[in-house]
C-alpha atoms as a PDB file:
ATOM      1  CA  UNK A   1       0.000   0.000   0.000  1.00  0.00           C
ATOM      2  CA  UNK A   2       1.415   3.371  -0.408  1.00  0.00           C
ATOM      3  CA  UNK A   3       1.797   5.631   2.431  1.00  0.00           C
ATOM      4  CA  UNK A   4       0.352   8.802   1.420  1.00  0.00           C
ATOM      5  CA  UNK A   5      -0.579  11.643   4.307  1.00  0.00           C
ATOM      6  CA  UNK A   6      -3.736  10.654   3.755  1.00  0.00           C
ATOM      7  CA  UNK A   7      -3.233   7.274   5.254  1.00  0.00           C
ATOM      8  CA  UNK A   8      -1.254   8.646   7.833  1.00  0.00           C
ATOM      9  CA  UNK A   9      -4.280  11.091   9.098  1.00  0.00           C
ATOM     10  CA  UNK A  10      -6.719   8.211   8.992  1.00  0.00           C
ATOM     11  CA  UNK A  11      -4.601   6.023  10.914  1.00  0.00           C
ATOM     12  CA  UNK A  12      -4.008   9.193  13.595  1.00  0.00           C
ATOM     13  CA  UNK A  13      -7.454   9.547  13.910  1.00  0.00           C
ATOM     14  CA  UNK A  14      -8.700   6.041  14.499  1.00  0.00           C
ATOM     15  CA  UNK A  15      -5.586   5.940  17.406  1.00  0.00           C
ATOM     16  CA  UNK A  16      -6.982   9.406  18.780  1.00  0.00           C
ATOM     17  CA  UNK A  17     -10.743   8.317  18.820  1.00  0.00           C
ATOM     18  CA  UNK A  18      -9.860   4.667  20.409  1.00  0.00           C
ATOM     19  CA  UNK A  19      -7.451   6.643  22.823  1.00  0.00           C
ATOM     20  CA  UNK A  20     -10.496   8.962  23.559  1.00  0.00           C
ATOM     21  CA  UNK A  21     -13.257   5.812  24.142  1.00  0.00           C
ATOM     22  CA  UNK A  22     -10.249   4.081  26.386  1.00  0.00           C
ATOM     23  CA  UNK A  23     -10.271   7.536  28.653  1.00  0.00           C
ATOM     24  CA  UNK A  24     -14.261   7.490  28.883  1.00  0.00           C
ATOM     25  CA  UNK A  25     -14.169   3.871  29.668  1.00  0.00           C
ATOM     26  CA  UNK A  26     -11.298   4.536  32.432  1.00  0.00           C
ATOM     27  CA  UNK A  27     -13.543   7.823  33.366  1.00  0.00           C
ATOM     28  CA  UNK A  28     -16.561   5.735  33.673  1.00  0.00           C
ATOM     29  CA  UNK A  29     -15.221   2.965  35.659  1.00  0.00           C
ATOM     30  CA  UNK A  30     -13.464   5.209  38.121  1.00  0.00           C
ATOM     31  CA  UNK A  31     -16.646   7.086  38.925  1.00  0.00           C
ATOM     32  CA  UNK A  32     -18.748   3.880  38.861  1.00  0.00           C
ATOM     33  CA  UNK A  33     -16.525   2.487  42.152  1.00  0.00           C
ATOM     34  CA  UNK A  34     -16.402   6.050  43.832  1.00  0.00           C
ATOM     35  CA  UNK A  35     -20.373   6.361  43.969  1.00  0.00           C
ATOM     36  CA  UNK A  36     -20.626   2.253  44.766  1.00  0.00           C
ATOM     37  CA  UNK A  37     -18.309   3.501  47.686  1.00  0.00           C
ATOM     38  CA  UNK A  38     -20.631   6.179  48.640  1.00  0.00           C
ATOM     39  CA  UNK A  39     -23.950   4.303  48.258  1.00  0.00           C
ATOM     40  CA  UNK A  40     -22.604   1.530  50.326  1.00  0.00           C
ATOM     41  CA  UNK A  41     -22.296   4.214  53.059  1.00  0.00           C
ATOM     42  CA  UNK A  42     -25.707   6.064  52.376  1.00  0.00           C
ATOM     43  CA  UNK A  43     -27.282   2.029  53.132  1.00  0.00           C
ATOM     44  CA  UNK A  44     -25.374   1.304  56.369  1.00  0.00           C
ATOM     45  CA  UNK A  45     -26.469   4.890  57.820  1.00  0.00           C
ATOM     46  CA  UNK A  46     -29.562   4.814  57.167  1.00  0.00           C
ATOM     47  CA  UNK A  47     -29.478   0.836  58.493  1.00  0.00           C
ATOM     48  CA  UNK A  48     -28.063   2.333  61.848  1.00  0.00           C
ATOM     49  CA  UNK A  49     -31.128   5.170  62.065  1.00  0.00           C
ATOM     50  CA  UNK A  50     -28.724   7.875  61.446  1.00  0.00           C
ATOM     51  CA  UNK A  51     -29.919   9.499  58.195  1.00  0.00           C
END
């Protein structure tokens, strides 16, 4: 195949967009344990009577 600049710029920007889903997915995860953390919390609380 030859390497044109055209190539090169479609191969950036499929490596940019799965670079950007990678850092949503890592986004997404980290958030998803820091509110488990704080709902697990919330529930023993409000188990005690202290809400």
């Amino acid at each position: 195949m030859f390497m044109d600049v055209v190539v090169f710029a479609g191969i950036a920007t499929v490596l940019l967009m799965i670079g950007f889903f990678v850092g949503v997915a890592i986004f997404i995860v980290k958030d998803q344990k820091r509110h488990d953390k704080k709902a697990k919390v919330e529930v023993g609380r409000s188990q005690i009577g202290l809400s």
